[in-house]
Protein backbone atom coordinates (compact mmCIF):
# COMPACT_ATOMS: atom_id res chain seq x y z
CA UNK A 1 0.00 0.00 0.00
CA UNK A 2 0.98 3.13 -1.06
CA UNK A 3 1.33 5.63 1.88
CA UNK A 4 3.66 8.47 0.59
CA UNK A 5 0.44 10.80 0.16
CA UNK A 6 -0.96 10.17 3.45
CA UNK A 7 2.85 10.80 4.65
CA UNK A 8 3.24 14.43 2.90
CA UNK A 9 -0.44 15.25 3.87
CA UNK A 10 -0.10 14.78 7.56
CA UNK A 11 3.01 16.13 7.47
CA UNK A 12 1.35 19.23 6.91
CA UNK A 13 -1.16 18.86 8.87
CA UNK A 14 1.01 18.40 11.58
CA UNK A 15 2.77 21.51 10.79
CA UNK A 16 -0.22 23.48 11.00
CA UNK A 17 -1.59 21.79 14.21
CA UNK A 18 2.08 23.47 15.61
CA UNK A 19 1.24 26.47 14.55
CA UNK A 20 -2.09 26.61 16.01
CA UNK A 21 -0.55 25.71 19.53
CA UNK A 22 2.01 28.43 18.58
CA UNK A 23 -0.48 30.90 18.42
CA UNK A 24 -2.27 30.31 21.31
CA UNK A 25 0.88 29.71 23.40
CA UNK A 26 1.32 33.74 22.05
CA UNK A 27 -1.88 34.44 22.88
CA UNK A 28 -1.56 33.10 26.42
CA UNK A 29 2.13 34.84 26.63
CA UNK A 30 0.36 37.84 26.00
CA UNK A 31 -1.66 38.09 28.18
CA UNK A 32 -4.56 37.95 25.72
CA UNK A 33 -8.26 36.01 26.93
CA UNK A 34 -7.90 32.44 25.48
CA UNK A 35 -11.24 30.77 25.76
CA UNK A 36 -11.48 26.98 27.12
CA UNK A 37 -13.03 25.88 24.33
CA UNK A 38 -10.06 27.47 21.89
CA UNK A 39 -7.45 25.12 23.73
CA UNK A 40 -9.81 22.23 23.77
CA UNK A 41 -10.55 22.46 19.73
CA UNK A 42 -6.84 22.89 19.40
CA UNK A 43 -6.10 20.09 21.30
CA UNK A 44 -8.73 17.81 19.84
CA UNK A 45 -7.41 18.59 16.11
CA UNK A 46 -3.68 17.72 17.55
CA UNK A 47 -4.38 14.70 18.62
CA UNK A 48 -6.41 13.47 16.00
CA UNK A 49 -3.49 14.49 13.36
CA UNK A 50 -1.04 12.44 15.61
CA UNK A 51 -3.64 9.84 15.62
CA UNK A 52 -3.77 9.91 11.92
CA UNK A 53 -0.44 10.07 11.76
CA UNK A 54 0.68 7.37 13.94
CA UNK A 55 -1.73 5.02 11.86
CA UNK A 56 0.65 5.67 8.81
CA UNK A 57 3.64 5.11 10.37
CA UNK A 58 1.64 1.73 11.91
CA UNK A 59 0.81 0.73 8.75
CA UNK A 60 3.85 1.25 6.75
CA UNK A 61 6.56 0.83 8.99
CA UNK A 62 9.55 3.36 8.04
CA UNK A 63 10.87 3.44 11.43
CA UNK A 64 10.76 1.11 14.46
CA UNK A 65 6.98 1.05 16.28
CA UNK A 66 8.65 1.76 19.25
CA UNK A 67 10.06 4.68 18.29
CA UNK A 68 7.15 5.74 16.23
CA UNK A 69 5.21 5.72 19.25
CA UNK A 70 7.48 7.59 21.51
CA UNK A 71 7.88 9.97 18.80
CA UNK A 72 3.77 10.52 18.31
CA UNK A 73 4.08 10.80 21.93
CA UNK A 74 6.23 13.59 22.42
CA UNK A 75 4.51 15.49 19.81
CA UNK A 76 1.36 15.63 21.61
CA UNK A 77 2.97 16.44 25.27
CA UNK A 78 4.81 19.24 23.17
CA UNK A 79 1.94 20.69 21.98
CA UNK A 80 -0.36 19.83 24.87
CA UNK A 81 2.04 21.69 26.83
CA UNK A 82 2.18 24.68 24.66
CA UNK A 83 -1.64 25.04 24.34
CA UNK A 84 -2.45 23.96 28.48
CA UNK A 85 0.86 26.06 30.15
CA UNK A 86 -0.24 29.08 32.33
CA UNK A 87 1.83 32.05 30.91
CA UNK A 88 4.97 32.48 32.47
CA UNK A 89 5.14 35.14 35.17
């Protein structure tokens, strides 16, 4: 099964999911009113990109599953942690 597509789409998508937690971790920084439900949307559309992605890396193994997994892993605490962080004081 081809999965070079799937590979290069959620690539993207995953770069974009970053940037979303980028902006709100700017927001936040900022001092700026981030709504609950902005982090929880954010969070919800970064873990089902991981989600996705881990599936393709599952189903056509380019690197170990271990590693895939700790990888999909520390994507979501990274972002998690930019998007659920109080701002710094």
């Amino acid at each position: 099964m081809e999965t070079g597509i799937y590979f290069l789409s959620l690539s993207v998508l995953t770069f974009i999911s970053f940037n979303l937690a980028n902006s709100l971790r700017a927001a936040i920084n900022r001092g700026d009113i981030v709504r609950n439900v902005a982090k929880i949307f954010c969070s919800l559309f970064c873990i089902f990109v991981a989600v996705m992605f881990l599936t393709i890396h599952l189903v056509n193994p380019i690197i170990s599953v271990t590693f895939a997994y700790i990888f999909h892993v520390f994507i979501i605490l990274f972002q998690m942690a930019m998007i659920w962080f109080p701002p710094p004081k």
